[in-house]
Protein backbone atom coordinates (compact mmCIF):
# COMPACT_ATOMS: atom_id res chain seq x y z
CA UNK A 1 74.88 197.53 41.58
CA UNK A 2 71.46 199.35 42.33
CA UNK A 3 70.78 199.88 38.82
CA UNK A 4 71.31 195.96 38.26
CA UNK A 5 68.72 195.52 41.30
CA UNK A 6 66.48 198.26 40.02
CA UNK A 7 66.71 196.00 36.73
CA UNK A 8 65.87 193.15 38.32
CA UNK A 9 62.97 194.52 40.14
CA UNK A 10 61.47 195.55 36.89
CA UNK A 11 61.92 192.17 35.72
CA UNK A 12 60.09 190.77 38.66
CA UNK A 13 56.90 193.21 38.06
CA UNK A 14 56.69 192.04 34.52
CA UNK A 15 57.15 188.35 35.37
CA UNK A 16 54.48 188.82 37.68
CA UNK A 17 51.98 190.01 34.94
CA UNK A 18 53.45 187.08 32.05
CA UNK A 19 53.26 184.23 34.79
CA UNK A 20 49.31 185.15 35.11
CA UNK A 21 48.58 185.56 31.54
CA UNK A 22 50.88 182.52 30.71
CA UNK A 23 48.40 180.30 32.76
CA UNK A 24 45.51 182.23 31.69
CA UNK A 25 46.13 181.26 28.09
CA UNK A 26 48.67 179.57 27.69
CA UNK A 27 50.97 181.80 25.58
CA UNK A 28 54.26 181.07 27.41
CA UNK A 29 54.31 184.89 28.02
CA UNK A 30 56.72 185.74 25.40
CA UNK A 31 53.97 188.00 23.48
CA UNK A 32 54.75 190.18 26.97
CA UNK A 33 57.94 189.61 27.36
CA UNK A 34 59.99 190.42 24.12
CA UNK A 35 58.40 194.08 23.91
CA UNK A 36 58.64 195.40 27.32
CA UNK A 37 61.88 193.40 28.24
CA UNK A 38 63.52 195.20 24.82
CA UNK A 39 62.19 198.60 26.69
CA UNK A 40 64.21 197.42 29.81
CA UNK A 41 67.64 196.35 28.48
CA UNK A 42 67.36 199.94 26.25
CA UNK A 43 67.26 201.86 29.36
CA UNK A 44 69.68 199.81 31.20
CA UNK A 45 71.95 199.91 28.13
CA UNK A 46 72.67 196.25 28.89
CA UNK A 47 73.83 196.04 25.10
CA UNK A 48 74.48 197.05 21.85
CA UNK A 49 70.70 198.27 20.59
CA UNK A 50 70.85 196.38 17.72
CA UNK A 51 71.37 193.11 19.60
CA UNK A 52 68.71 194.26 22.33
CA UNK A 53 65.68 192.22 20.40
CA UNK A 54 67.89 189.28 19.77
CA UNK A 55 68.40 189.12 23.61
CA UNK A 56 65.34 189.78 24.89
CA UNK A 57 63.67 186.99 22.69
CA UNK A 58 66.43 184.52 23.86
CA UNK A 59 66.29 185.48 27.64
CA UNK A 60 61.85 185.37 27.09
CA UNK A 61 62.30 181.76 25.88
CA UNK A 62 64.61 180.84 28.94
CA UNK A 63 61.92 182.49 31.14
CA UNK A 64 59.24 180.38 29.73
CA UNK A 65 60.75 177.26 30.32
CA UNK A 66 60.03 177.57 33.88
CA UNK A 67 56.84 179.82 33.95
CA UNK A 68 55.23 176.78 31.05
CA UNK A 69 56.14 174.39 33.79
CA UNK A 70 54.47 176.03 36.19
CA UNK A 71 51.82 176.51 34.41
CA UNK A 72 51.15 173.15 32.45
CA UNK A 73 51.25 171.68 36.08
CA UNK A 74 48.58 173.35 37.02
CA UNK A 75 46.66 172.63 33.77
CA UNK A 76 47.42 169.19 34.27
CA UNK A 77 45.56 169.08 37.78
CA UNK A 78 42.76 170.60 36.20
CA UNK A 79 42.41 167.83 33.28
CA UNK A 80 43.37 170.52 30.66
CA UNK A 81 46.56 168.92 29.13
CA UNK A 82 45.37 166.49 26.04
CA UNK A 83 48.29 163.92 26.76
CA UNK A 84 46.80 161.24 23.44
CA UNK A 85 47.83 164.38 21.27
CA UNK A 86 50.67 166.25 23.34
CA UNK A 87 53.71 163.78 22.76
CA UNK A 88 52.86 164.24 18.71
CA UNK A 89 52.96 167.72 18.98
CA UNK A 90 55.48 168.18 21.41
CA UNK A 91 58.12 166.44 19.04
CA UNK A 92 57.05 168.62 16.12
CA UNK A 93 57.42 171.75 18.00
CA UNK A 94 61.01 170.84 19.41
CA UNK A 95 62.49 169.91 15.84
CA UNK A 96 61.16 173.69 15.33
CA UNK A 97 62.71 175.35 18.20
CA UNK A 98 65.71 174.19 17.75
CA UNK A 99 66.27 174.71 14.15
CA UNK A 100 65.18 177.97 14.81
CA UNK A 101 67.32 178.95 17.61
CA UNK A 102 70.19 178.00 15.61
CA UNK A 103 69.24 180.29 12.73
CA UNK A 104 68.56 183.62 15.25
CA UNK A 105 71.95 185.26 14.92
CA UNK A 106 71.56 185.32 10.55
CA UNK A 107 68.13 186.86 10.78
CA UNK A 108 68.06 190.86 10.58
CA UNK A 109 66.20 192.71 13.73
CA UNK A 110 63.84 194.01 11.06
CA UNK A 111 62.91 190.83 9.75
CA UNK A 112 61.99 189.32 13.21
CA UNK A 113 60.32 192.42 13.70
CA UNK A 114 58.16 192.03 11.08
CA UNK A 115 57.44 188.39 11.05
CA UNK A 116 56.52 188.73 14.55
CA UNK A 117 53.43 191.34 14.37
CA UNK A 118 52.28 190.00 11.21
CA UNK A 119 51.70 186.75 12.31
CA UNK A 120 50.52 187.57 15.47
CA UNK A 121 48.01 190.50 14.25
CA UNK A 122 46.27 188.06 11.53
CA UNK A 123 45.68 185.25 14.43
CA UNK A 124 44.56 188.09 16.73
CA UNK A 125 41.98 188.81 14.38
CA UNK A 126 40.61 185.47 13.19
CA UNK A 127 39.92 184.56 16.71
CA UNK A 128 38.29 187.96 17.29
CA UNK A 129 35.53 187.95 14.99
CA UNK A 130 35.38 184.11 14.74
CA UNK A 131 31.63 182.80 15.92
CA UNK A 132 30.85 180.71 19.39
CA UNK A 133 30.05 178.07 16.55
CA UNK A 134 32.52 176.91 14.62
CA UNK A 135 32.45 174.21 11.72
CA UNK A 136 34.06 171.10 13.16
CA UNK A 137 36.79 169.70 11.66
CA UNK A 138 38.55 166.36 12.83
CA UNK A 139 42.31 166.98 14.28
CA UNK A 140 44.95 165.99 11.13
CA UNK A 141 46.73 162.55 11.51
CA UNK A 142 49.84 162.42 13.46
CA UNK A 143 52.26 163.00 10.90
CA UNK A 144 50.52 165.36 9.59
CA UNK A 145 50.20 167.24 12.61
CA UNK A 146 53.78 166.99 13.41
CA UNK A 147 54.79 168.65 10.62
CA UNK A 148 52.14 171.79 11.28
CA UNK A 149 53.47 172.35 14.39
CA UNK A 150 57.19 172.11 13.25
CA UNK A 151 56.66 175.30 11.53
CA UNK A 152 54.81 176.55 14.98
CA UNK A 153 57.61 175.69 16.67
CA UNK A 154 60.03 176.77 14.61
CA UNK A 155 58.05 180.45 14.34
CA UNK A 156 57.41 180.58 18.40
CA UNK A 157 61.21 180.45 18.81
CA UNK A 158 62.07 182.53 16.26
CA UNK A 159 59.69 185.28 17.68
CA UNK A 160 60.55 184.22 21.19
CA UNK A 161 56.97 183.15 22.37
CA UNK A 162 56.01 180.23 24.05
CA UNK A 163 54.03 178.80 21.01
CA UNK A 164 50.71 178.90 22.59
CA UNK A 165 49.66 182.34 20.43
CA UNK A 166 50.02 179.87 17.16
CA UNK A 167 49.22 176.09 18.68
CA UNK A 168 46.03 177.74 20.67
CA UNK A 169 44.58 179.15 17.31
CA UNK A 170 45.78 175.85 15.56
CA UNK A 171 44.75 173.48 17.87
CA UNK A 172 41.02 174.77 17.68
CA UNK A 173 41.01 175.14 14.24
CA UNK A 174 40.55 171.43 14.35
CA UNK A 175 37.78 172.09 17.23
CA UNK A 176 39.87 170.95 19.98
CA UNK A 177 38.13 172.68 23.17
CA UNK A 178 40.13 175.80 23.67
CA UNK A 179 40.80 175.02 27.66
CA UNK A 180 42.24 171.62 26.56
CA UNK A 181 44.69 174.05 24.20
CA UNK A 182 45.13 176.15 26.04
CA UNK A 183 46.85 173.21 28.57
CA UNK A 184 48.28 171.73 25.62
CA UNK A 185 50.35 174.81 24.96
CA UNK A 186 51.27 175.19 28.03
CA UNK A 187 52.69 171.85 27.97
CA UNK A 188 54.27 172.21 24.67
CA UNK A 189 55.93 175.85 26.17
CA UNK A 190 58.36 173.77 27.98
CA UNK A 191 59.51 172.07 25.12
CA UNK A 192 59.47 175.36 22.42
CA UNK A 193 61.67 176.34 25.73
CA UNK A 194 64.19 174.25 25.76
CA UNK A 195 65.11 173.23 22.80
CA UNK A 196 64.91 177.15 21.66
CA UNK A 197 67.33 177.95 24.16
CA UNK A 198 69.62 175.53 23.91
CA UNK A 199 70.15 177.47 20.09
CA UNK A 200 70.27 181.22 21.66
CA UNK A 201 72.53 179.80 24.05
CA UNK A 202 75.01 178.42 21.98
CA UNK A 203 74.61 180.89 19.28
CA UNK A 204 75.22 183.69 21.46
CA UNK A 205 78.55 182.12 23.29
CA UNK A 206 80.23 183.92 20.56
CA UNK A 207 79.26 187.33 21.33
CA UNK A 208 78.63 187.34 25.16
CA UNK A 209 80.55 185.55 28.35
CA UNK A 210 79.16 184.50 31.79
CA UNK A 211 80.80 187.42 33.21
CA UNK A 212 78.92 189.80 31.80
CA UNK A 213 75.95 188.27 32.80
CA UNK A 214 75.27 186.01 29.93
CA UNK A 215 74.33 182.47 28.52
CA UNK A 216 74.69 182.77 25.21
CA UNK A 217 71.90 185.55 24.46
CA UNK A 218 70.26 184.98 27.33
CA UNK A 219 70.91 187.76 29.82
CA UNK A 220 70.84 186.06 33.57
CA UNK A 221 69.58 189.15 35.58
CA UNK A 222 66.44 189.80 33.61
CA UNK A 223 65.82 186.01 33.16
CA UNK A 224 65.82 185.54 37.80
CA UNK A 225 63.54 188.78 37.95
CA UNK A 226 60.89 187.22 35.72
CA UNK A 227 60.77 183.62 36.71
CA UNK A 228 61.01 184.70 40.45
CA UNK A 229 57.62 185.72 40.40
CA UNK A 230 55.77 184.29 37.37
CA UNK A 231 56.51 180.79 38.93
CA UNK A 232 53.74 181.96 41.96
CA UNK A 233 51.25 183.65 38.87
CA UNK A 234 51.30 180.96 36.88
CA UNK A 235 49.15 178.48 38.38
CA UNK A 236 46.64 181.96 39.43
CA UNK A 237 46.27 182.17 35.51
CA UNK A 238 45.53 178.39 35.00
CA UNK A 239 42.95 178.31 37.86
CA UNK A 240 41.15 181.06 36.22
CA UNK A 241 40.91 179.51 32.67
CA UNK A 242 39.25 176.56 34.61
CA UNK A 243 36.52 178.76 35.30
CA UNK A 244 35.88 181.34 32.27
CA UNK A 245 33.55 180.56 29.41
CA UNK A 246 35.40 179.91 26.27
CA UNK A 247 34.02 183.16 24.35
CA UNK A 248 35.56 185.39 26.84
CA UNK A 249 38.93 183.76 26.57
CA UNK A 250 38.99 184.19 23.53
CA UNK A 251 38.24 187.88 23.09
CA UNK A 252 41.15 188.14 25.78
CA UNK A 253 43.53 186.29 23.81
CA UNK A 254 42.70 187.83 20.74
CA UNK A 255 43.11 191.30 22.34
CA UNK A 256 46.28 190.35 24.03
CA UNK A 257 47.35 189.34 20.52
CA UNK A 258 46.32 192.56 18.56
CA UNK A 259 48.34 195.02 21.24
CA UNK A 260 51.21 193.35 21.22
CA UNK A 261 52.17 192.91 17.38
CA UNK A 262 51.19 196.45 17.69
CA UNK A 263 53.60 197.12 20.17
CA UNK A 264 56.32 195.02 18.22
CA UNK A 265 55.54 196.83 14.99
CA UNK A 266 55.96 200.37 15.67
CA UNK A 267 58.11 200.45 18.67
C-alpha cells in the first residue's frame, strides 16, 4: 500500500508540472508524460517492461482528457480557441485517434519509440530557428484540412501526446496566430483524448483487469495522481500564454520539444 501511495504521489508532482505546460502551450502534456511516467511504472514494476511504454502512453492520453479540458476552458475565456476552424479539425483528429488507438497493441515498443523522437525532434527544430516573420500562407480548405490533421491525430495517439506538439506547428504553418493554436490544441486535446482512449482501453481489456488497477492499458493509480493536480495548473499555464510574446513561446515549445524526443530516444 505505501508504495502504491508513494506512486501516486509521484504522479501528482509530475501532473503538477504537465497541467502548467499543457496550458502554457497547449501540448496536452503527453511530451512529459510518456517519458517520466515509463521511469515510474519501471521502478514500481507495475508491469511487464516491455508493455511499460504501451501503458504509459495509454494512461498519458486518459490524463489529458481532463488536463485539455481544463485547459481549453481557460483558453476559451481568454478568446484563444478559433471555434470557425476547431469543429473541422476536431473531427479530423478524432477519426485519427481512434484508428490509432486500435492499432497500439500491433506496433513494436521500438517502433513507437522511434516514430515518437523523430517527429518530435524535426518540429522542435523548425520552430527553433524559424524567423518572427514568416511568409503567410492562407489556412487549407476544410476538407483539406481534415484530412492533415487525421494523420495528426492519428500520430498524437499513437505517441500518446495531446496533439498540440504537431497541430501547434501545423496550425501556424498556415499563419494562424500561435496563441489562437495554441487554444485550438488545447481544444482539440480533449478530443485526441477520448477517442484515443477509448482504443487503449479496449485494446488492453485483453491483457489487464480492473483489479489490478487497469482500464484497458490505462493504469488507474498513475492516471488520479496526475489529473489531481494538473486540473489546478492548467488554467496557471493558459493565463500565462495570454501574456508572453509569441517569439518566446516559441523558443519554449521548441525546447520542450527537442528534450523530450531526446529523452524518448535514448532512454
Amino acid at each position: 500500500m505505501s508504495e502504491l501511495v508513494l506512486l501516486i504521489v509521484c504522479c501528482a508532482l509530475l501532473g503538477s508540472v504537465v497541467g502548467f505546460l499543457a496550458g502554457l502551450l497547449g501540448i496536452g502534456g503527453g511530451l512529459v508524460i510518456v517519458p517520466i511516467l515509463s521511469l515510474i511504472l519501471l521502478h514500481f514494476e507495475v508491469l511487464p517492461s516491455e508493455q511499460i511504454v504501451v501503458a504509459a502512453i495509454a494512461t498519458s492520453l486518459a490524463s489529458i482528457l481532463f488536463t485539455s479540458t481544463s485547459s481549453a476552458l481557460a483558453h476559451h475565456k481568454n478568446g484563444n480557441v478559433p471555434w470557425s476552424l476547431a469543429p473541422w479539425i476536431m473531427t479530423g483528429v478524432a477519426l485519427g485517434a481512434l484508428v490509432s488507438g486500435f492499432m497500439a497493441a500491433l506496433l513494436p515498443e521500438n517502433v513507437v519509440r522511434l516514430v515518437f523522437a523523430i517527429s518530435v525532434a524535426l518540429i522542435s527544430l523548425k520552430m527553433f530557428f524559424s524567423g518572427g516573420e514568416s511568409t503567410k500562407r492562407s489556412m487549407p480548405n476544410k476538407g483539406i484540412l481534415t484530412v492533415l490533421t487525421t494523420i495528426t491525430g492519428g500520430l498524437s495517439a499513437m505517441i500518446g501526446i495531446g496533439g498540440g506538439a504537431l497541430l501547434v506547428p501545423l496550425l501556424t504553418f498556415f499563419s494562424l496566430d500561435i496563441k489562437k493554436a495554441i487554444g485550438c490544441a488545447s481544444a482539440c486535446g480533449i478530443v485526441i483524448a477520448l477517442f484515443g482512449s477509448v482504443g487503449y482501453i479496449s485494446s488492453g481489456s485483453a491483457y489487464f483487469s480492473l483489479q489490478e488497477g487497469f482500464a484497458g492499458f490505462v493504469y488507474l493509480p498513475a492516471l488520479l495522481g496526475i489529473v489531481c493536480t494538473s486540473w489546478f495548473t492548467a488554467p496557471l499555464g493558459a493565463k500565462a500564454t495570454h501574456h508572453m510574446p509569441v517569439a518566446t513561446i516559441k523558443k519554449i515549445f521548441a525546447a520542450l520539444l527537442l528534450v523530450m524526443a531526446a529523452n524518448m530516444a535514448f532512454s
